[in-house]
C-alpha atoms as a PDB file:
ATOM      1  CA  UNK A   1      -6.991  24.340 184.307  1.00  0.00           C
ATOM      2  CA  UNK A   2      -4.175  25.961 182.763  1.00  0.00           C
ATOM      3  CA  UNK A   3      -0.516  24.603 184.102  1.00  0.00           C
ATOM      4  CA  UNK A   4      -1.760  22.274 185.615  1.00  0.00           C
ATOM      5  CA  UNK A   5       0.877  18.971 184.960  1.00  0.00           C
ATOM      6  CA  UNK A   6      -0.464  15.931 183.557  1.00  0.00           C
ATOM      7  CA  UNK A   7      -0.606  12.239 185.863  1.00  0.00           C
ATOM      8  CA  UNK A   8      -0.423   9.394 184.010  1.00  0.00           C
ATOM      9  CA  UNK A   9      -3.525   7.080 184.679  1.00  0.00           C
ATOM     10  CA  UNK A  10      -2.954   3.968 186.433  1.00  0.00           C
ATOM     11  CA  UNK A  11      -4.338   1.109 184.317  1.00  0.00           C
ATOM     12  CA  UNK A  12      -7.092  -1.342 184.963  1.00  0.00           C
ATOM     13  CA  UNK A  13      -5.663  -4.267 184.953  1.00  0.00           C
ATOM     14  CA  UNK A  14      -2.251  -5.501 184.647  1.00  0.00           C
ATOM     15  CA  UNK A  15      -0.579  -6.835 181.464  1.00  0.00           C
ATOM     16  CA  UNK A  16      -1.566  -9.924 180.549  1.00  0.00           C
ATOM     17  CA  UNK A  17       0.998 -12.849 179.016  1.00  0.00           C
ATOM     18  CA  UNK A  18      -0.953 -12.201 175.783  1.00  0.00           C
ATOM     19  CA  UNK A  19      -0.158  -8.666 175.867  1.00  0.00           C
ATOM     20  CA  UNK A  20       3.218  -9.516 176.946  1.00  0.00           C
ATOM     21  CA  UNK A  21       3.448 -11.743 173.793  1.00  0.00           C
ATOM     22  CA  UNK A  22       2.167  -9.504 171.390  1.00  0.00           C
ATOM     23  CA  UNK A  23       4.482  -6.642 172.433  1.00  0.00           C
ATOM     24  CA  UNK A  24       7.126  -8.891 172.328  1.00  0.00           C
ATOM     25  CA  UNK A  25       6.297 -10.048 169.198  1.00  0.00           C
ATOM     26  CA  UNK A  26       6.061  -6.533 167.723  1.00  0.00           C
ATOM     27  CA  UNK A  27       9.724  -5.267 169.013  1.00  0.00           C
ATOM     28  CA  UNK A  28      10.738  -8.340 167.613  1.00  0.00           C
ATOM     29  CA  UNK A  29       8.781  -7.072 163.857  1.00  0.00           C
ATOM     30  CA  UNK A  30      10.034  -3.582 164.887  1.00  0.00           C
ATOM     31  CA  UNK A  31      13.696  -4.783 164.442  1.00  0.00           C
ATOM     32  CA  UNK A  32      13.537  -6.804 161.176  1.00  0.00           C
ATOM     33  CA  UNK A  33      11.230  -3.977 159.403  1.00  0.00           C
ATOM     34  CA  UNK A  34      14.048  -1.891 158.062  1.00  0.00           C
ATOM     35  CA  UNK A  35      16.300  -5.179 157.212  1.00  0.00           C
ATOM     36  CA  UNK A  36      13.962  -6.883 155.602  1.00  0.00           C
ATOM     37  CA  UNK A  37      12.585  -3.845 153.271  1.00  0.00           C
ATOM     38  CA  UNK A  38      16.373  -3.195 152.334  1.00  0.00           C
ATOM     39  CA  UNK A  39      17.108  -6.449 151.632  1.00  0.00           C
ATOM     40  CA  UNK A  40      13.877  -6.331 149.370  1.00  0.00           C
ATOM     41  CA  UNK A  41      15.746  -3.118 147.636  1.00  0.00           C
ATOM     42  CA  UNK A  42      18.927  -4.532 147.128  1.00  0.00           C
ATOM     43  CA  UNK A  43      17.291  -7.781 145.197  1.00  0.00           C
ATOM     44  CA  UNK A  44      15.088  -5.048 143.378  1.00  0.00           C
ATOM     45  CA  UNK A  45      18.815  -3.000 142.760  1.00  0.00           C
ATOM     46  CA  UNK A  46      20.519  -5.876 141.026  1.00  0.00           C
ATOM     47  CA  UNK A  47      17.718  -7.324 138.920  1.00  0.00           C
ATOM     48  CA  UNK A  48      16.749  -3.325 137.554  1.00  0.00           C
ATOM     49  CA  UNK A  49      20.875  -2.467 137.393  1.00  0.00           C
ATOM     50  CA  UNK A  50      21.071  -5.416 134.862  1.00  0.00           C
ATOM     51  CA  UNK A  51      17.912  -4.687 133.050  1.00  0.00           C
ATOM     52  CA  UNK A  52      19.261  -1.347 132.666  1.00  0.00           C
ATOM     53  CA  UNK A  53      22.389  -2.607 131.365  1.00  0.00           C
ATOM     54  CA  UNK A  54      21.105  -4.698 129.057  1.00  0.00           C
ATOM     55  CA  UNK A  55      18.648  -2.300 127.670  1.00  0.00           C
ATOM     56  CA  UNK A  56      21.430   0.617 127.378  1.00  0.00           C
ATOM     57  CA  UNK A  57      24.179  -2.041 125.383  1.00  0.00           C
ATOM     58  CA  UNK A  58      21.534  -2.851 123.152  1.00  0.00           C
ATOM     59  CA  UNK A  59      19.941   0.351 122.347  1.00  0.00           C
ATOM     60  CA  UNK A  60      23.775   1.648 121.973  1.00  0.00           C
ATOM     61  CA  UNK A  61      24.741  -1.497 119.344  1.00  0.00           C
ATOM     62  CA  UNK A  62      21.061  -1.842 118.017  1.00  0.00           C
ATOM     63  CA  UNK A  63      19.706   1.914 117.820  1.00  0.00           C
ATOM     64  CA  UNK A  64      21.204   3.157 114.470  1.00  0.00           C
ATOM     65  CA  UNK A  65      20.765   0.305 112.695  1.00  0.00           C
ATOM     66  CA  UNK A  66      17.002  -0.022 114.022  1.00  0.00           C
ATOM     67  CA  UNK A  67      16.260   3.943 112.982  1.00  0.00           C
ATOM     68  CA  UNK A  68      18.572   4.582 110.261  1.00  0.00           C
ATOM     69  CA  UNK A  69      15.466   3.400 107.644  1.00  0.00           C
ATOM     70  CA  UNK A  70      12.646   5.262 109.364  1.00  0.00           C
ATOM     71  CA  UNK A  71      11.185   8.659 108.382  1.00  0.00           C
ATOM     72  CA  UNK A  72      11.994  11.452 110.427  1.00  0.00           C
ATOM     73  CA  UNK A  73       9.443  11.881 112.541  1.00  0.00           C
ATOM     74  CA  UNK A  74       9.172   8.338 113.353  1.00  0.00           C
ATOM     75  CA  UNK A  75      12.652   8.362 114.105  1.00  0.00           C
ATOM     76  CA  UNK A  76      11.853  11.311 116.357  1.00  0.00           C
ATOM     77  CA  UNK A  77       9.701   9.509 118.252  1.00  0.00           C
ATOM     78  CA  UNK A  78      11.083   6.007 118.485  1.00  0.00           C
ATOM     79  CA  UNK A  79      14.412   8.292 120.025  1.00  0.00           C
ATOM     80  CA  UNK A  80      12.193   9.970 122.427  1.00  0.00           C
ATOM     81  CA  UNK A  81      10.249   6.630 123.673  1.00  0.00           C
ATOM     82  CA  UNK A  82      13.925   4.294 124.169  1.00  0.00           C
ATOM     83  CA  UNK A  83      15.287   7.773 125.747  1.00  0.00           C
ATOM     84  CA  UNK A  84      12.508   8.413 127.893  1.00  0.00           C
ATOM     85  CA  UNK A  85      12.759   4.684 128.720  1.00  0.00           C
ATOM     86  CA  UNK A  86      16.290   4.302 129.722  1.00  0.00           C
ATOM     87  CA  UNK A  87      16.156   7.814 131.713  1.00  0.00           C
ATOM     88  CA  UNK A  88      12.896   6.270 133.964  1.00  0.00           C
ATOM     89  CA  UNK A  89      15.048   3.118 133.952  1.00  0.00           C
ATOM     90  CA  UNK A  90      17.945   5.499 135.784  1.00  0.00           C
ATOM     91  CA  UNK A  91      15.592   7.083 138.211  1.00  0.00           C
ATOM     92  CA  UNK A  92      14.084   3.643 139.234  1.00  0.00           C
ATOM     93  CA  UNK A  93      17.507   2.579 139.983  1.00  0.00           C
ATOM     94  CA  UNK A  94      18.320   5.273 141.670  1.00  0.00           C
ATOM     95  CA  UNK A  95      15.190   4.680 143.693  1.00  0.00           C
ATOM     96  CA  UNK A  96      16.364   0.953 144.718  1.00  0.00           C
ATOM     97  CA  UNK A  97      19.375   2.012 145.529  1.00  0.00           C
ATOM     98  CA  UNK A  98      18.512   4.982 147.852  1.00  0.00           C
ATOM     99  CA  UNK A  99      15.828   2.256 149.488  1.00  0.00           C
ATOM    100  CA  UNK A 100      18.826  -0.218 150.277  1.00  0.00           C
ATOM    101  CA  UNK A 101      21.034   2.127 151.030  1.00  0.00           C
ATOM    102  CA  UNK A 102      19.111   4.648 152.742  1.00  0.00           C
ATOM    103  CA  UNK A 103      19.711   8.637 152.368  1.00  0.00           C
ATOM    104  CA  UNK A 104      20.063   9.345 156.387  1.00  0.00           C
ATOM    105  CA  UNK A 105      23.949  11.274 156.175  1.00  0.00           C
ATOM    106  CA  UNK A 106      25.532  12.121 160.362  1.00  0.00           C
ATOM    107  CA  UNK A 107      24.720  10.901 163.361  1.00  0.00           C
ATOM    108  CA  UNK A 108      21.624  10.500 164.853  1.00  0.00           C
ATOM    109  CA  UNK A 109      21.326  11.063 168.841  1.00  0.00           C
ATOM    110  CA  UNK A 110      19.167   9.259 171.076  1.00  0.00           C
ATOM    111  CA  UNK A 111      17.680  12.371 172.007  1.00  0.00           C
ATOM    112  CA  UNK A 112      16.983  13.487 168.509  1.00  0.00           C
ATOM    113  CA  UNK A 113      15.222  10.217 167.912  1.00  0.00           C
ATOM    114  CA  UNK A 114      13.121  10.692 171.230  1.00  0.00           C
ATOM    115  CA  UNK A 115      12.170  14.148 170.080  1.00  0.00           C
ATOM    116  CA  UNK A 116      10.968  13.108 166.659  1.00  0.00           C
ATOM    117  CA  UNK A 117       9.853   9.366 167.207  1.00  0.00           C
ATOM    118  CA  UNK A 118       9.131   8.588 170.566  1.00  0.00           C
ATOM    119  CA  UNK A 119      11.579   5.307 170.965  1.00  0.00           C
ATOM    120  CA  UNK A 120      13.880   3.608 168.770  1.00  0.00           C
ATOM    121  CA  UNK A 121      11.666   0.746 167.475  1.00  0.00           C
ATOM    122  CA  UNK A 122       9.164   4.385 165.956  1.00  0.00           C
ATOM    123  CA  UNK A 123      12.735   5.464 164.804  1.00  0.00           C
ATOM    124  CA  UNK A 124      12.926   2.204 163.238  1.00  0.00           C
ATOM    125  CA  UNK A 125       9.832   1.606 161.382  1.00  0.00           C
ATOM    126  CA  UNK A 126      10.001   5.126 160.194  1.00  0.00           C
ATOM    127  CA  UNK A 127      12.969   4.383 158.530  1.00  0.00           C
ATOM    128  CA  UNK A 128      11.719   0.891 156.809  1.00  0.00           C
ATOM    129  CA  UNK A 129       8.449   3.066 155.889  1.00  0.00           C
ATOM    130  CA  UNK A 130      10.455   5.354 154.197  1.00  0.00           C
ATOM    131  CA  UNK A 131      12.791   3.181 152.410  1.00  0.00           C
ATOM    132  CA  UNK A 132       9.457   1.123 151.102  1.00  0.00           C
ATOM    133  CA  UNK A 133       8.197   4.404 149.512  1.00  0.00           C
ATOM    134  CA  UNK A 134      11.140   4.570 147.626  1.00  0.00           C
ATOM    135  CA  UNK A 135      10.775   1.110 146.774  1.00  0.00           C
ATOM    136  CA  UNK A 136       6.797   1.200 145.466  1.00  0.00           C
ATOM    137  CA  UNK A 137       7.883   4.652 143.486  1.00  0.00           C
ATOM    138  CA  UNK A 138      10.922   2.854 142.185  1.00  0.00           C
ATOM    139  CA  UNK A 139       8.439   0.067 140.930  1.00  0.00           C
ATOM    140  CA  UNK A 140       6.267   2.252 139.476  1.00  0.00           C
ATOM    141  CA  UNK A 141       8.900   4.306 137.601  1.00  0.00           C
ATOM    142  CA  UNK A 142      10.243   1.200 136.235  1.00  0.00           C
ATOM    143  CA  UNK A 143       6.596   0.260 134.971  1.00  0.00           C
ATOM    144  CA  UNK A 144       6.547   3.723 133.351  1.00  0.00           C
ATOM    145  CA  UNK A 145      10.065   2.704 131.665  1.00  0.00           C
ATOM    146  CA  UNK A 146       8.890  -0.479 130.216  1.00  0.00           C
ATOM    147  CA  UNK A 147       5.877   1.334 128.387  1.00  0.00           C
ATOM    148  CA  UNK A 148       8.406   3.548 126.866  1.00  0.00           C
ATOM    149  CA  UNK A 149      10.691   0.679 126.034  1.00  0.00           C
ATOM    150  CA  UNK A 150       7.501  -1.481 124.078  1.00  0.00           C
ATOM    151  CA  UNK A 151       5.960   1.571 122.558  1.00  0.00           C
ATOM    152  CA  UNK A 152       9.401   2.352 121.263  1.00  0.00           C
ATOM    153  CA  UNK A 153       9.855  -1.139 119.940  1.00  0.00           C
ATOM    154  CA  UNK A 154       6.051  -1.385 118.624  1.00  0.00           C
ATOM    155  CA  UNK A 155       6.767   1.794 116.601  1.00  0.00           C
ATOM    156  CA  UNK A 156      10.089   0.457 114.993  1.00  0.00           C
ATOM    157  CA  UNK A 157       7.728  -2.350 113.706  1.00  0.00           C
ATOM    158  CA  UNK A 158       5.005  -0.581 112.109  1.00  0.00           C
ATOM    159  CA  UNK A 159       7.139   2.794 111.281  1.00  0.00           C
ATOM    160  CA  UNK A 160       7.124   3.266 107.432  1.00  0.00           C
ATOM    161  CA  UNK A 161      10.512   3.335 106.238  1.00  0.00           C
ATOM    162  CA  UNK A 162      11.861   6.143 104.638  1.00  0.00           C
ATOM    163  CA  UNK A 163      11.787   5.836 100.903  1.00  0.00           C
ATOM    164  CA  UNK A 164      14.101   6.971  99.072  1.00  0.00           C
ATOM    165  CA  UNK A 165      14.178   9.698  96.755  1.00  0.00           C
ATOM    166  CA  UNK A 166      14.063   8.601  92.954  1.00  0.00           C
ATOM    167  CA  UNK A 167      16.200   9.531  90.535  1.00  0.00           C
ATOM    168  CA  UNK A 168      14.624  12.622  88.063  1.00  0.00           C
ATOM    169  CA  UNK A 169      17.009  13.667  86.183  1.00  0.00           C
ATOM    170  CA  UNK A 170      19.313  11.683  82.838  1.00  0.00           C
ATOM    171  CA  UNK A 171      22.514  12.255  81.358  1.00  0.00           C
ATOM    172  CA  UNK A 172      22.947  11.814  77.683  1.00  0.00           C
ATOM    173  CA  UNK A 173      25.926  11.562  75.674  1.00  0.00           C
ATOM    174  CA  UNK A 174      25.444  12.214  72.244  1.00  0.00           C
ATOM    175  CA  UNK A 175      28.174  14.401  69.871  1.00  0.00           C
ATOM    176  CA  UNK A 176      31.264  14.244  72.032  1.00  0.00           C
ATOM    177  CA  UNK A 177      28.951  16.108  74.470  1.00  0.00           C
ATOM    178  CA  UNK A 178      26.671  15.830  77.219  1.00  0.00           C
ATOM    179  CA  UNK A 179      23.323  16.839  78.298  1.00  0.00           C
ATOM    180  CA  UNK A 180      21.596  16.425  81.739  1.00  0.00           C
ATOM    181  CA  UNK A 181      18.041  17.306  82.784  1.00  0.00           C
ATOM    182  CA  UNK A 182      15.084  16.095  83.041  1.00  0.00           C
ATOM    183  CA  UNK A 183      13.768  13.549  80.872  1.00  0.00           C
ATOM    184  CA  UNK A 184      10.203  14.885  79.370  1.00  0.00           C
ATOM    185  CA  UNK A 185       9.909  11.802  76.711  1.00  0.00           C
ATOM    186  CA  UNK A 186      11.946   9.530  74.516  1.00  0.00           C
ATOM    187  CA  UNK A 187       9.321   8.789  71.171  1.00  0.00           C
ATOM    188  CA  UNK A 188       9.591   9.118  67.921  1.00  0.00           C
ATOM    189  CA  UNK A 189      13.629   8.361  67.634  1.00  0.00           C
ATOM    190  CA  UNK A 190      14.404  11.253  69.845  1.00  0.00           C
ATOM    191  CA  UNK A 191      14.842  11.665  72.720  1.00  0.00           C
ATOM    192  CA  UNK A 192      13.610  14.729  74.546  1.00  0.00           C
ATOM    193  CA  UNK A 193      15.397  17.108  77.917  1.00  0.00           C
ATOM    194  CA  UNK A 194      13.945  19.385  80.102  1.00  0.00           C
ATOM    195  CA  UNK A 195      17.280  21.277  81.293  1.00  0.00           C
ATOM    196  CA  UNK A 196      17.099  23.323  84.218  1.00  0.00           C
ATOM    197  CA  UNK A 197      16.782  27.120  84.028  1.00  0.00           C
ATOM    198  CA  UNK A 198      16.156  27.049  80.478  1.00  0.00           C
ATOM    199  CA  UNK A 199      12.277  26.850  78.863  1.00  0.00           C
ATOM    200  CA  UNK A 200      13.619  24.983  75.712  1.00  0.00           C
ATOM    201  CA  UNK A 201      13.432  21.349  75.563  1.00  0.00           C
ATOM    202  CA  UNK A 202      16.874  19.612  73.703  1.00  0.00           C
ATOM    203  CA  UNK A 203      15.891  17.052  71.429  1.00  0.00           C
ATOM    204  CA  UNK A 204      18.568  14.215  70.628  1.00  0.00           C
ATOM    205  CA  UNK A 205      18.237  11.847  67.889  1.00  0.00           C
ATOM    206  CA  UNK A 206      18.506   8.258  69.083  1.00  0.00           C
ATOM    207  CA  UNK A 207      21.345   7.515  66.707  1.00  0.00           C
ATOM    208  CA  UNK A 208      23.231  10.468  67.960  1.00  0.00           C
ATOM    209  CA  UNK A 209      23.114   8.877  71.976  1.00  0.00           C
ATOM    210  CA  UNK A 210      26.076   7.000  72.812  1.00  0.00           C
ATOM    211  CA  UNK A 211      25.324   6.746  76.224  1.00  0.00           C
ATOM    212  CA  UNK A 212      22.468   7.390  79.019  1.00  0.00           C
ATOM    213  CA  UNK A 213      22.652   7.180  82.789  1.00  0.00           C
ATOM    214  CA  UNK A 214      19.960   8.213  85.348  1.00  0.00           C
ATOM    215  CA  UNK A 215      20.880  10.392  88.047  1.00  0.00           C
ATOM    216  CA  UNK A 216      19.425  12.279  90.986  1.00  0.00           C
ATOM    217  CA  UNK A 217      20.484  15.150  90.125  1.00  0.00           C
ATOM    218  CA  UNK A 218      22.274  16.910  87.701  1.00  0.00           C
END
């Protein structure tokens, strides 16, 4: 019937010592929950803060030096892969630390924590719950960030490095002048240039040639 109030039901039996024991035993877990899940963070904080630290000095000191041969692209992507790496690496931290430190700003009343939880030991748990999801998705964020860190490594191994452009073009000396361009042949005594916006191909005798140089470019 509606309105009518709700009586609690007497129970059976009364509580036994096990029972006794057991709840006990469960304040007891209750109350060492949230320490023991935020002393798990803070080991979790340290260990990741100086992974990240490491991992940051070296790709700062190492990077260029590790890239500066590679082709574009692979350069690219190696950047991408230690980037994407050390930015999980940040948000795992950030993770750990939020689990240890917990995110909870004000005060909390006792009736606020009656409305929501039911008793302080609910209040509790929900707390150490909460702080161990951060934990597990710190974990796994980290997990991401070492796949980025060894596929960036792997692919500084096996990039091709970037080869560099060979020289085309010669300079030749010959009667107190000089003549640059491409070199199309040097047979017969002479020696024969392609020069650049002209179809006509200069032809200097060997004995004429006081000096000749290969350059990238004219």
């Amino acid at each position: 019937m509606t309105g009518t109030p709700l009586r609690p039901r007497k129970p059976q039996r009364p509580p036994t010592p096990t029972d006794l024991t057991e709840r006990d035993r469960f304040a007891a877990l209750a109350e060492a929950s949230l320490p023991a899940v935020r002393a798990n963070a803070e080991a979790w904080r340290n260990g990741l803060a100086a992974f990240v630290t490491l991992v940051t000095a070296g790709a700062v000191l190492k990077g260029r030096d590790t890239t500066a041969q590679l082709t574009t692209e692979w350069r690219i992507a190696v950047t991408l892969l230690i980037g994407g790496g050390i930015a999980l690496s940040l948000a795992g931290l950030w993770q750990a630390l939020a689990a240890q430190a917990g995110t909870r700003e004000g005060m909390v009343s006792l009736a606020d924590i009656h409305r929501r939880h039911a008793s302080v030991a609910a209040y509790q748990i929900a707390l150490a719950d909460a702080a161990a999801a951060r934990l597990r998705r710190g974990r796994t964020i980290v997990a991401a960030a070492l796949v980025c860190f060894l596929l960036g490594i792997t692919a500084t191994w096996w990039a091709p490095e970037a080869g560099s452009d060979p020289a085309a073009y010669v300079a030749v000396k010959h009667d107190g002048t000089s003549t640059c361009g491409k070199l199309k042949s040097a047979d017969g005594g002479n020696v024969r240039i392609q020069v650049d916006g002209t179809v006509k191909t200069v032809v200097v005798p060997m004995e004429r040639v006081t000096n000749l140089l290969v350059v990238a470019r004219c």
